[in-house]
PDB file of N, CA and C in Angstrom:
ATOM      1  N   UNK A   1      22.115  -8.314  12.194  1.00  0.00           N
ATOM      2  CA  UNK A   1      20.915  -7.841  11.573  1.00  0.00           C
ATOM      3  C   UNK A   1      21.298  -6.886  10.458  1.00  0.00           C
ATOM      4  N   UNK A   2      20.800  -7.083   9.452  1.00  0.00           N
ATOM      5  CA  UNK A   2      20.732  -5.947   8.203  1.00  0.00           C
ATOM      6  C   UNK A   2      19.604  -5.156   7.760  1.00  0.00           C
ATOM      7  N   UNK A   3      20.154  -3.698   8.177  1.00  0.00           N
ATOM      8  CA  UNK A   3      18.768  -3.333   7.544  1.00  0.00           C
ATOM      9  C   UNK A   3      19.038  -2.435   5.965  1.00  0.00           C
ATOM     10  N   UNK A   4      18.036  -3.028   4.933  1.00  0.00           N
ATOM     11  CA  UNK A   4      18.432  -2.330   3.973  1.00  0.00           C
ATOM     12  C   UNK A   4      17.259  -1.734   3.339  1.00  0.00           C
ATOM     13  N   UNK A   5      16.164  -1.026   3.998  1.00  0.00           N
ATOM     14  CA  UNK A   5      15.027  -0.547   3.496  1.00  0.00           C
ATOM     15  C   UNK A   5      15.542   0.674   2.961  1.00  0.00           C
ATOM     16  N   UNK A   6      16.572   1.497   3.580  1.00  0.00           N
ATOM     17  CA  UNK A   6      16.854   2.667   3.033  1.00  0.00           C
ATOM     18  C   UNK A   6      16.193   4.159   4.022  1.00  0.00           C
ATOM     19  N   UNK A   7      15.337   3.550   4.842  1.00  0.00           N
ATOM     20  CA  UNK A   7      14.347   4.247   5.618  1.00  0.00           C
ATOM     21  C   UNK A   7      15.181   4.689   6.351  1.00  0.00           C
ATOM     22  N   UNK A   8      15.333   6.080   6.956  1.00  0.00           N
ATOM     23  CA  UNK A   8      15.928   7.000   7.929  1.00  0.00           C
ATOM     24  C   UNK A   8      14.927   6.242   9.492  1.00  0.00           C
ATOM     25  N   UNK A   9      14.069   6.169   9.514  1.00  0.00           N
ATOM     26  CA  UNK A   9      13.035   6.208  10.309  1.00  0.00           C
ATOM     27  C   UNK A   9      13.384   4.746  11.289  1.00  0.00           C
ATOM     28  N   UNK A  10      13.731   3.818  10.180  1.00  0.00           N
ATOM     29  CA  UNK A  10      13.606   2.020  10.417  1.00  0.00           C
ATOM     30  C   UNK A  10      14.922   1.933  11.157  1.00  0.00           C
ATOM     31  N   UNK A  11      16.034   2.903  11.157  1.00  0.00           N
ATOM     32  CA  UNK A  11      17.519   2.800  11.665  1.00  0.00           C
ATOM     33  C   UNK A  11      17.240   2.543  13.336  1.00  0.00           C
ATOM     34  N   UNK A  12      17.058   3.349  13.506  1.00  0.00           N
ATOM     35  CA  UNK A  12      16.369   3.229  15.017  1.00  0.00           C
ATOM     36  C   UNK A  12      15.949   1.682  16.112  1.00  0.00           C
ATOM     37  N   UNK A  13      14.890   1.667  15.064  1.00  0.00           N
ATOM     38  CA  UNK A  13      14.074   0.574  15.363  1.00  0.00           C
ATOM     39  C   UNK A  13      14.969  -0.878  15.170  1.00  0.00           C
ATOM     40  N   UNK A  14      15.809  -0.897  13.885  1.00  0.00           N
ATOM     41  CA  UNK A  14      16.774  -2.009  13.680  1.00  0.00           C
ATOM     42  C   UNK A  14      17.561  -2.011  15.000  1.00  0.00           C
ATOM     43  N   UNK A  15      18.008  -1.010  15.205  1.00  0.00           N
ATOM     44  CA  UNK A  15      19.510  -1.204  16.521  1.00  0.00           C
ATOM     45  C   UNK A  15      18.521  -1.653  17.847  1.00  0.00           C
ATOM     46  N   UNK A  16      17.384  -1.162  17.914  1.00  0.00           N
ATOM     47  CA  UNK A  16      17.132  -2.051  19.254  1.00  0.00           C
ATOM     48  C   UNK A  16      16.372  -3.356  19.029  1.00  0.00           C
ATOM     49  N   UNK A  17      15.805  -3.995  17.637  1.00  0.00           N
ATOM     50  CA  UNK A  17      16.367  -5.073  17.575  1.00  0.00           C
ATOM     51  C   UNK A  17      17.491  -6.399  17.300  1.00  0.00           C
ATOM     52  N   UNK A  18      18.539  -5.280  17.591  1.00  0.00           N
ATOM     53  CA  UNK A  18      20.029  -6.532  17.282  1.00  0.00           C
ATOM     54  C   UNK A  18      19.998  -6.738  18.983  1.00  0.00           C
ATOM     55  N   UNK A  19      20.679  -7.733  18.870  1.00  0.00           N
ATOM     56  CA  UNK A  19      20.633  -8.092  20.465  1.00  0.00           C
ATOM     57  C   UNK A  19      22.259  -7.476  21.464  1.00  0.00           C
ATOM     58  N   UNK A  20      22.005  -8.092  22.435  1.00  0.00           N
ATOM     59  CA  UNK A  20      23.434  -7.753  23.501  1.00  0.00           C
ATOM     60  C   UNK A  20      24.495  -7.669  22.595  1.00  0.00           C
ATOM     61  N   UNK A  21      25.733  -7.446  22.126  1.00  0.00           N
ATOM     62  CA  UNK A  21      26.496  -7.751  21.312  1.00  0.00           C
ATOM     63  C   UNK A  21      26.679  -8.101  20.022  1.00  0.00           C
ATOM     64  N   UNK A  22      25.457  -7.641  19.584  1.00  0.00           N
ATOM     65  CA  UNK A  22      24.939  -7.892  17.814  1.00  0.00           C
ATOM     66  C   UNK A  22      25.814  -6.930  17.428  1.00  0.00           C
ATOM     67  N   UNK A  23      25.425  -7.204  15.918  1.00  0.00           N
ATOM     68  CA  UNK A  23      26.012  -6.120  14.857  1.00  0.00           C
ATOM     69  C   UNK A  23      24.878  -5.832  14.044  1.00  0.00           C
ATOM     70  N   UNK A  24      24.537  -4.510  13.803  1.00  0.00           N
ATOM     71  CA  UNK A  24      23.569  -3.613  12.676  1.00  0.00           C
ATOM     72  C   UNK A  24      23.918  -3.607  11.559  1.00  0.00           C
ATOM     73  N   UNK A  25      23.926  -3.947  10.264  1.00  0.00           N
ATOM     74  CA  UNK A  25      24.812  -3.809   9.161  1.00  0.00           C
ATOM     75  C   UNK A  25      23.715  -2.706   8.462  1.00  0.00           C
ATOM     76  N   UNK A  26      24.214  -1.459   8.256  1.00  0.00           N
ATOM     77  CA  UNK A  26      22.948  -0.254   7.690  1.00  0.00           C
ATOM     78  C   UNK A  26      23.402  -0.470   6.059  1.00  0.00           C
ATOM     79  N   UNK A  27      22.928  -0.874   5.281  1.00  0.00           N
ATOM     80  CA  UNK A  27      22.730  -1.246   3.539  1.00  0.00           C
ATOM     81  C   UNK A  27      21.725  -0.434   2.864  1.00  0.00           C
ATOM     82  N   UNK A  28      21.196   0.136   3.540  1.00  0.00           N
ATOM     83  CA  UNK A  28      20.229   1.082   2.569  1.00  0.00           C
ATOM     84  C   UNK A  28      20.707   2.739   2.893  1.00  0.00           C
ATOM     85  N   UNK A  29      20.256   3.615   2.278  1.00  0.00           N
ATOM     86  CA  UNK A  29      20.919   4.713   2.044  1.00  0.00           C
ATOM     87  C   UNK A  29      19.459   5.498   2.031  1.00  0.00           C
ATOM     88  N   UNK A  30      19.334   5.968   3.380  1.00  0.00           N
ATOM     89  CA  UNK A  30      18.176   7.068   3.483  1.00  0.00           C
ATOM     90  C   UNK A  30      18.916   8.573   2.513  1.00  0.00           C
ATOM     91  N   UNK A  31      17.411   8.977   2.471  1.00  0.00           N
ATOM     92  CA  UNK A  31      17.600  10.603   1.761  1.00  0.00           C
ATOM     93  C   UNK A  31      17.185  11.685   2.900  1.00  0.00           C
ATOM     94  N   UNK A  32      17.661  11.544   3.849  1.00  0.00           N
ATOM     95  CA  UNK A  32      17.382  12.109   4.857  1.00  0.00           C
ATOM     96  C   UNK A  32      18.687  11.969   6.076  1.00  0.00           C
ATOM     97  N   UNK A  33      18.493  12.992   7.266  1.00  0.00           N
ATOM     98  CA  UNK A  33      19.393  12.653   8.500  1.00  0.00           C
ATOM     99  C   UNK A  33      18.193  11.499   8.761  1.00  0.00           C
ATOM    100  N   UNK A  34      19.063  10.685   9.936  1.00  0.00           N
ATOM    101  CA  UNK A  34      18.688   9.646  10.505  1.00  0.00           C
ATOM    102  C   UNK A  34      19.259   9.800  12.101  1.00  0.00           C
ATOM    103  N   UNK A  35      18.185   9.270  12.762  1.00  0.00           N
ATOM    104  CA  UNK A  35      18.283   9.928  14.782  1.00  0.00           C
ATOM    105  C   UNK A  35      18.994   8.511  15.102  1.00  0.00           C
ATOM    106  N   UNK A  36      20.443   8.107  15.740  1.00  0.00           N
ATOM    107  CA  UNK A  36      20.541   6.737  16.392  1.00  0.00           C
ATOM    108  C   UNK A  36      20.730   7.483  18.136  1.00  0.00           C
ATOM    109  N   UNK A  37      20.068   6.401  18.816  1.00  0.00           N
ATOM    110  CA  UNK A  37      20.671   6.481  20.500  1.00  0.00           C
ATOM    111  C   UNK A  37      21.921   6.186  20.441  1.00  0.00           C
ATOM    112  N   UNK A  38      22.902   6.459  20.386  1.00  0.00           N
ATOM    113  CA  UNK A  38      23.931   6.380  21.099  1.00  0.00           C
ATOM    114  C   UNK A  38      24.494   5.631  21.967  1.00  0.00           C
ATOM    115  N   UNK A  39      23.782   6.067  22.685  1.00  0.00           N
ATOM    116  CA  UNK A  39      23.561   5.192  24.175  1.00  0.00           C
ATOM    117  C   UNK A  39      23.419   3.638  24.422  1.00  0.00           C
ATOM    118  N   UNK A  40      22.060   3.273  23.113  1.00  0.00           N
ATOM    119  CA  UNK A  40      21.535   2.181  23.023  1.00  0.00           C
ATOM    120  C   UNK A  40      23.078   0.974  22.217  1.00  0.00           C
ATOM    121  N   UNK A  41      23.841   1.603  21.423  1.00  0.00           N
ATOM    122  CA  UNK A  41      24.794   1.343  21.136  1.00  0.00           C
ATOM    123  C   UNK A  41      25.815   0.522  22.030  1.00  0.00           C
ATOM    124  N   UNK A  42      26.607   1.957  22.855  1.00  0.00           N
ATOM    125  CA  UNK A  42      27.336   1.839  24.348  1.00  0.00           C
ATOM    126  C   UNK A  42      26.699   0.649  25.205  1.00  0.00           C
ATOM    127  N   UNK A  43      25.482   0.959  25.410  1.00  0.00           N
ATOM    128  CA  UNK A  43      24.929   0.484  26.726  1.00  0.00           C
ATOM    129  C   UNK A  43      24.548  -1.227  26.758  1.00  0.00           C
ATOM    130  N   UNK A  44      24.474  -2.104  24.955  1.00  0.00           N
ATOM    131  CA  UNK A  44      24.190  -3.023  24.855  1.00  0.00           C
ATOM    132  C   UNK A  44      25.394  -3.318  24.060  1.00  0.00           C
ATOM    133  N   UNK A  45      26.532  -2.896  23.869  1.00  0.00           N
ATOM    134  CA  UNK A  45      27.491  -3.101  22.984  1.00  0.00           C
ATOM    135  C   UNK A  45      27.568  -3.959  22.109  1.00  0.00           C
ATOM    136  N   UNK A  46      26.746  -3.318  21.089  1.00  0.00           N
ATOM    137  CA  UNK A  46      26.499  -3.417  19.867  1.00  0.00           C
ATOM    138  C   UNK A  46      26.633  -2.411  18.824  1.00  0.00           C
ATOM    139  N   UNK A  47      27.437  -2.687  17.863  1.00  0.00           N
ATOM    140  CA  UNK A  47      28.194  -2.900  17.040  1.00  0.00           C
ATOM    141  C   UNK A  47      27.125  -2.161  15.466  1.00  0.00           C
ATOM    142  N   UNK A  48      27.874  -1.058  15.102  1.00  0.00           N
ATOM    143  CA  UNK A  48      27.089  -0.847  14.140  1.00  0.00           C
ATOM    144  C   UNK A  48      27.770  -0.039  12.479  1.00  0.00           C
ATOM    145  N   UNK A  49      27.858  -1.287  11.610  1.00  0.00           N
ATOM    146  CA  UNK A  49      28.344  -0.993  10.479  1.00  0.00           C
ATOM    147  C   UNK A  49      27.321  -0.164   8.948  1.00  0.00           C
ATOM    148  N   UNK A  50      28.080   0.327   8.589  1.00  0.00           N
ATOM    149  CA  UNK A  50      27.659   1.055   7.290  1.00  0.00           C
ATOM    150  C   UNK A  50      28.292  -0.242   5.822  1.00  0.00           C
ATOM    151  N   UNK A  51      27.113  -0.227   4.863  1.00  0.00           N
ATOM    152  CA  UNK A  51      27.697  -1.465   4.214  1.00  0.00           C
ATOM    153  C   UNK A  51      27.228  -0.936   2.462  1.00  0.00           C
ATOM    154  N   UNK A  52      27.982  -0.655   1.776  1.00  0.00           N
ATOM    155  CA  UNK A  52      28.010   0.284   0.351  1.00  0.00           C
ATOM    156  C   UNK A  52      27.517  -0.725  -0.504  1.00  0.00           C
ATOM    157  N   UNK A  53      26.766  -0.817  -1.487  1.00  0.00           N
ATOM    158  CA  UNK A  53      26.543  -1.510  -3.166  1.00  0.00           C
ATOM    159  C   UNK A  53      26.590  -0.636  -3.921  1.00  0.00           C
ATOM    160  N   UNK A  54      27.347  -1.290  -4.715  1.00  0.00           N
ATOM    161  CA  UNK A  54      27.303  -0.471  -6.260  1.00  0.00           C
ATOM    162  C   UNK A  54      26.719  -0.770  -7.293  1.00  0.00           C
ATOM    163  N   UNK A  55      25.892   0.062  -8.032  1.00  0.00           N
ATOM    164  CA  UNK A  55      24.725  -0.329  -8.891  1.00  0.00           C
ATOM    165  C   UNK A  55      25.801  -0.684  -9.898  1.00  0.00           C
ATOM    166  N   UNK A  56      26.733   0.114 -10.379  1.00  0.00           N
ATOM    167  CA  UNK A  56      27.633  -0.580 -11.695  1.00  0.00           C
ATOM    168  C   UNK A  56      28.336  -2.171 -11.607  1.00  0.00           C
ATOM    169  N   UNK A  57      27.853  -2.714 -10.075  1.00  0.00           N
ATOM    170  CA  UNK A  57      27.961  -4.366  -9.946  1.00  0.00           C
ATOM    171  C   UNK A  57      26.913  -4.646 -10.546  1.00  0.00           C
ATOM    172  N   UNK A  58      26.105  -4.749 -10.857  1.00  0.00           N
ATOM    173  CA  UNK A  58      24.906  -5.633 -10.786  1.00  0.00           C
ATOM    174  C   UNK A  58      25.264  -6.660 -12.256  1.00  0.00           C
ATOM    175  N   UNK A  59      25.272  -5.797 -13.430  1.00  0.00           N
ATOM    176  CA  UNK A  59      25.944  -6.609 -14.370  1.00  0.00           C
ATOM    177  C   UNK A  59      26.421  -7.467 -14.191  1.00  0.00           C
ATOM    178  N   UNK A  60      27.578  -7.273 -13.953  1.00  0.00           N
ATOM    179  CA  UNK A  60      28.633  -8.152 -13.637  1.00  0.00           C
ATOM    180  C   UNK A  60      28.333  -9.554 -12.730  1.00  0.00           C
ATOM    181  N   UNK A  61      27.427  -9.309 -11.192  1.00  0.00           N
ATOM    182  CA  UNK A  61      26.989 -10.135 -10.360  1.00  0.00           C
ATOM    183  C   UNK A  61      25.932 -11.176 -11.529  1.00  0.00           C
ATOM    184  N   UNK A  62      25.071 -10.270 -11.675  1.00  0.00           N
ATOM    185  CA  UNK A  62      24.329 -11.343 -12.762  1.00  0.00           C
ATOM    186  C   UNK A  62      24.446 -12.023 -13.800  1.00  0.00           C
ATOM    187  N   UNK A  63      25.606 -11.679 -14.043  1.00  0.00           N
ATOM    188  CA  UNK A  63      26.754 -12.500 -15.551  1.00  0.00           C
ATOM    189  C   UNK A  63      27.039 -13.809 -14.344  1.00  0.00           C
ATOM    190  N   UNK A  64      28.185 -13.588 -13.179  1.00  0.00           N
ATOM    191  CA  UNK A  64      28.388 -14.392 -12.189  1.00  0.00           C
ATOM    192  C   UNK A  64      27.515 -15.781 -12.149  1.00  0.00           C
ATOM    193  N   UNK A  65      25.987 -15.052 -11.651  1.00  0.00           N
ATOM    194  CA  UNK A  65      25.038 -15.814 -11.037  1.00  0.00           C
ATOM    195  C   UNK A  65      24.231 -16.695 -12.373  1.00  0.00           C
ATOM    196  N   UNK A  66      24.483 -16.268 -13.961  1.00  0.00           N
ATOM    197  CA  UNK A  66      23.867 -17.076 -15.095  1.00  0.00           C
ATOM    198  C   UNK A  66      25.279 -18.241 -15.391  1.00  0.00           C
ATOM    199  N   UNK A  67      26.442 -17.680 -15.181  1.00  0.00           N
ATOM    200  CA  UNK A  67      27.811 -18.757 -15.195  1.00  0.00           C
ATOM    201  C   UNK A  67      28.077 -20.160 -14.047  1.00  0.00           C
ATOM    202  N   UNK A  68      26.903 -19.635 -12.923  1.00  0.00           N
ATOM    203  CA  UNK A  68      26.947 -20.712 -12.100  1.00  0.00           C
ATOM    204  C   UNK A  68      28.495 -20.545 -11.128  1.00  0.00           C
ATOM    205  N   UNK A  69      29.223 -19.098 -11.178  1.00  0.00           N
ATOM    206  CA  UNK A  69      30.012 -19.222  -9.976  1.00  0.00           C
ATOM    207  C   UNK A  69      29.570 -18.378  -9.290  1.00  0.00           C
ATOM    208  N   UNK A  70      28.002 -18.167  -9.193  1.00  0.00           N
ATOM    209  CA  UNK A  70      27.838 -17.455  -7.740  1.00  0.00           C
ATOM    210  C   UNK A  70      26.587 -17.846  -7.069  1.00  0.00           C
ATOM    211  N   UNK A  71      26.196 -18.195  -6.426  1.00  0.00           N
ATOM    212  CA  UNK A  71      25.155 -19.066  -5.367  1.00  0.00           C
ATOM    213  C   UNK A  71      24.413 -18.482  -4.724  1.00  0.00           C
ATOM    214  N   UNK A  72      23.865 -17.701  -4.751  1.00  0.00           N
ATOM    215  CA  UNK A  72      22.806 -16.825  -4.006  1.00  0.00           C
ATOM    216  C   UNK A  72      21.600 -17.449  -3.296  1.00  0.00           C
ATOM    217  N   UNK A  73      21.748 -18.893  -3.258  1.00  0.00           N
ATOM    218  CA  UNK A  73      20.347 -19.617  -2.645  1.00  0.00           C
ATOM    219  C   UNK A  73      20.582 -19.274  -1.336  1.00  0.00           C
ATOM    220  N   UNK A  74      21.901 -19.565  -0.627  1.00  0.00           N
ATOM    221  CA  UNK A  74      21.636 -19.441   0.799  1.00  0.00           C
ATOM    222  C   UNK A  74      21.027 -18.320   1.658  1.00  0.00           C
ATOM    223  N   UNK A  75      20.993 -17.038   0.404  1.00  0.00           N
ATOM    224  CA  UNK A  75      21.052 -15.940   1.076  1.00  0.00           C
ATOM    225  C   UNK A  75      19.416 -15.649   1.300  1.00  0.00           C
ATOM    226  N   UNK A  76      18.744 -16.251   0.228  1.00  0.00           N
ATOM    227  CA  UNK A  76      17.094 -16.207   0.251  1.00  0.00           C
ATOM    228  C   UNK A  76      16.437 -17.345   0.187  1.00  0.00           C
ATOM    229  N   UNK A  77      15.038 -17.418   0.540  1.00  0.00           N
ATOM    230  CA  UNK A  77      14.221 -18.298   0.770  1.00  0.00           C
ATOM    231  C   UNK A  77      12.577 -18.171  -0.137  1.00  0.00           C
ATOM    232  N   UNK A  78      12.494 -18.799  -0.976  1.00  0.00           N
ATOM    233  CA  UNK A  78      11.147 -18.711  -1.357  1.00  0.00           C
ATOM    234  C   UNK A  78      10.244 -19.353  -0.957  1.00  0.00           C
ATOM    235  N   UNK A  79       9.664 -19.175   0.023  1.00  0.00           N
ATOM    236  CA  UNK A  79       8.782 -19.885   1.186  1.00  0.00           C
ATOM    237  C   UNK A  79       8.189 -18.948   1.845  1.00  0.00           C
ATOM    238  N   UNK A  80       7.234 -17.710   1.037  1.00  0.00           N
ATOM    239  CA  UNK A  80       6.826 -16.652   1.817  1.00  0.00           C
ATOM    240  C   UNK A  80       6.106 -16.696   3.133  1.00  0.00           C
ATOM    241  N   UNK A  81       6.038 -16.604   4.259  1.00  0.00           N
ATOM    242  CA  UNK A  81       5.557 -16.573   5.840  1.00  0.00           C
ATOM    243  C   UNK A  81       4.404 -15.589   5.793  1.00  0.00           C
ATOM    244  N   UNK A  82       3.368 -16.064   6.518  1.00  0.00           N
ATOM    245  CA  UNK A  82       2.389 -14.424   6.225  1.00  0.00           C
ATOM    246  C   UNK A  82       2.811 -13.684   7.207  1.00  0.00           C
ATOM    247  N   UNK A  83       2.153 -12.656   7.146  1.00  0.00           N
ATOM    248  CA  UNK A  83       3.013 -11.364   8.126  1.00  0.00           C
ATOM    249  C   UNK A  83       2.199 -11.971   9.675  1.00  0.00           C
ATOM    250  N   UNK A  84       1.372 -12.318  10.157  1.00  0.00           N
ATOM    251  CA  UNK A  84       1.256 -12.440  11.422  1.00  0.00           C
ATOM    252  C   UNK A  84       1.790 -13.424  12.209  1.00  0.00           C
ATOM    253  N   UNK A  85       2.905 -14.345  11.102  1.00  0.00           N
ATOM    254  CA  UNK A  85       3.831 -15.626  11.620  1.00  0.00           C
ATOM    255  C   UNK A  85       5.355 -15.106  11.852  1.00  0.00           C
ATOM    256  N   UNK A  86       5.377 -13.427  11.539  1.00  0.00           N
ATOM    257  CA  UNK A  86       6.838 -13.237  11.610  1.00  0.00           C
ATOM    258  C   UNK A  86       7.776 -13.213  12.502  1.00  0.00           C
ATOM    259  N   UNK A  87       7.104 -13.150  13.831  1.00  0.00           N
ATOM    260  CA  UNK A  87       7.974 -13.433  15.264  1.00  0.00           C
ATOM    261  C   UNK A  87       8.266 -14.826  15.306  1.00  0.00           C
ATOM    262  N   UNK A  88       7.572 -15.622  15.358  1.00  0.00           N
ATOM    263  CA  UNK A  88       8.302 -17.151  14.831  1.00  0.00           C
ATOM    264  C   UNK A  88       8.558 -17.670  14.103  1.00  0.00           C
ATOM    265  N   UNK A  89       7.841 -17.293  12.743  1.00  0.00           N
ATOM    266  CA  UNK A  89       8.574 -17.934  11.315  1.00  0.00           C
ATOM    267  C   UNK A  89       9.935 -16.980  11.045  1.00  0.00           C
ATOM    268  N   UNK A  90       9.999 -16.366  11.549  1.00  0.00           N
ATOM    269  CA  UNK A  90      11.279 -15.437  10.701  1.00  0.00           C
ATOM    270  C   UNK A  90      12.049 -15.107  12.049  1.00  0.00           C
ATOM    271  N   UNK A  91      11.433 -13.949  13.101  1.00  0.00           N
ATOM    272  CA  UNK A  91      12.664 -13.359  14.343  1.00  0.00           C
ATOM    273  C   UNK A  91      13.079 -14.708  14.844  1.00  0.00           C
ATOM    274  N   UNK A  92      12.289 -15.395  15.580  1.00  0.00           N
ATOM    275  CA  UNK A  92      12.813 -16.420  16.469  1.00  0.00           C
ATOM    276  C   UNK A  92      13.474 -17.353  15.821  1.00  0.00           C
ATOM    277  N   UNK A  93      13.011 -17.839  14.463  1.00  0.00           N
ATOM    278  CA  UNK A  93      14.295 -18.872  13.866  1.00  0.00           C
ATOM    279  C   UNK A  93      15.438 -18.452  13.510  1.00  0.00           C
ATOM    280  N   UNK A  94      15.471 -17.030  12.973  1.00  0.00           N
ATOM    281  CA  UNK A  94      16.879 -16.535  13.013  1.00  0.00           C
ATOM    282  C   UNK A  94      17.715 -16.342  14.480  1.00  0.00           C
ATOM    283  N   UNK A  95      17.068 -16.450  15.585  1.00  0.00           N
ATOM    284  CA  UNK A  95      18.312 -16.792  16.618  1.00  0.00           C
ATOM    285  C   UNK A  95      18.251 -17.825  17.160  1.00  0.00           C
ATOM    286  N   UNK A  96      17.409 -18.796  16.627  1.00  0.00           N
ATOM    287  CA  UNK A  96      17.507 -19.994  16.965  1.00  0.00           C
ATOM    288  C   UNK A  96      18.422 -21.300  15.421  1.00  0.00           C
ATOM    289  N   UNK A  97      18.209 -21.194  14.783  1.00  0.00           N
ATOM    290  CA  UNK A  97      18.609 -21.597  13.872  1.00  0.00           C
ATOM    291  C   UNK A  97      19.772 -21.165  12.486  1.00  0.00           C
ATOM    292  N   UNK A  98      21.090 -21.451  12.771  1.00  0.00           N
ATOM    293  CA  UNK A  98      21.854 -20.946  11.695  1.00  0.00           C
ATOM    294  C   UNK A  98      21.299 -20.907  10.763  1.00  0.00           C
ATOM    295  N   UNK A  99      20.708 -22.025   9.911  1.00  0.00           N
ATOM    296  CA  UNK A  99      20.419 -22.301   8.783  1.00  0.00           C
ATOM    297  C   UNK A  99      19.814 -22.088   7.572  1.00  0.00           C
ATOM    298  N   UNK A 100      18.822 -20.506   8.421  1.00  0.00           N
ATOM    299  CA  UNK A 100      18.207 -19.929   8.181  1.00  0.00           C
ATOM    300  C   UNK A 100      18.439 -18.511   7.098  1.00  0.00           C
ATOM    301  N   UNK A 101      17.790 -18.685   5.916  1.00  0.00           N
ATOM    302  CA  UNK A 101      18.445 -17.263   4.798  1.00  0.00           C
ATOM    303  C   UNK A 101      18.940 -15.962   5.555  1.00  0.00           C
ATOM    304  N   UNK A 102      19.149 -15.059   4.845  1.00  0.00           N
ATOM    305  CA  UNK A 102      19.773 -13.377   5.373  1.00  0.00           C
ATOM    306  C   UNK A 102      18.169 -12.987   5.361  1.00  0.00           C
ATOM    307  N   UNK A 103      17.236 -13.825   4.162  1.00  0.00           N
ATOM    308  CA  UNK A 103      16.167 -12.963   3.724  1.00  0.00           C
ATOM    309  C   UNK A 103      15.355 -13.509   3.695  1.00  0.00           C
ATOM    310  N   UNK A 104      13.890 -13.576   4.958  1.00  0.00           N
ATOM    311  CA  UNK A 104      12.428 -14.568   4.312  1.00  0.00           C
ATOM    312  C   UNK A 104      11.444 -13.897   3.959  1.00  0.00           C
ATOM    313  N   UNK A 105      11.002 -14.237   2.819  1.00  0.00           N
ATOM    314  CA  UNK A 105       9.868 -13.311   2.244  1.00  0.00           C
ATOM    315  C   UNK A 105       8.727 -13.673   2.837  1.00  0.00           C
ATOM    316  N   UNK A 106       7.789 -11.863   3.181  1.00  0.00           N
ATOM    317  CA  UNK A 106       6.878 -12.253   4.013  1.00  0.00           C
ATOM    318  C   UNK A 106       5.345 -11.680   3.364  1.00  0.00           C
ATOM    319  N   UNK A 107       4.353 -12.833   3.277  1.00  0.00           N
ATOM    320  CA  UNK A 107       2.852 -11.739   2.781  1.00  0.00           C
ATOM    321  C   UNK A 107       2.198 -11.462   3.382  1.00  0.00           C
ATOM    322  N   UNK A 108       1.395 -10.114   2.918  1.00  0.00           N
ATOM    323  CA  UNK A 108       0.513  -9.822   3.842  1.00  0.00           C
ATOM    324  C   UNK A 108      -0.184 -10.721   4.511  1.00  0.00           C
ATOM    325  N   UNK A 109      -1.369 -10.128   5.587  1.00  0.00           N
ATOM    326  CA  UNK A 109      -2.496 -11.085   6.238  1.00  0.00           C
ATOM    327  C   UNK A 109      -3.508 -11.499   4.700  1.00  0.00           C
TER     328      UNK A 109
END
């Protein structure tokens, strides 16, 4: 699971949804301390990484991605889900289905 809202608040809430032996990948960068259980960590051993971007990539990535050597389809999906389909259009196919983006965009009700 990745969470990259940046939210101090959402850290929490991400680690107890990665599962038994998941991994957390934290990508956003709160402006604040942030509270994790500990425990919840230990106790479901799961796995929790810190993951850096650098804004002075972006150039460069988007030179990449107009040259055609970089592929970014797999990673997103333009097929927005409305928000009251997100436990099965989005949680449950991501542990049911590899095939599925890093990212499904979701609209409101």
């Amino acid at each position: 699971m990745v969470e990259c809202s940046g939210r101090a608040e959402l850290a929490a809430g991400a680690l107890e949804l990665a599962r038994r032996g998941g991994r957390l990948i934290l990508a956003g960068i709160p402006h604040g301390p942030s509270q994790l259980d500990l425990s919840r960590v230990v106790y479901f051993e799961r796995e929790v990484i810190g993951a850096l971007g650098y804004r002075f990539d972006l150039e460069r990535v988007v030179a990449l991605m107009e040259a055609g050597r970089l592929d970014v389809t797999p990673l997103l999906t333009y097929d927005p889900i409305p928000l009251n389909a997100i436990v099965e259009g989005a949680l449950e196919r991501n542990l049911t289905d590899s095939a599925v983006p890093l990212r499904i965009f979701v609209t409101p009700l």
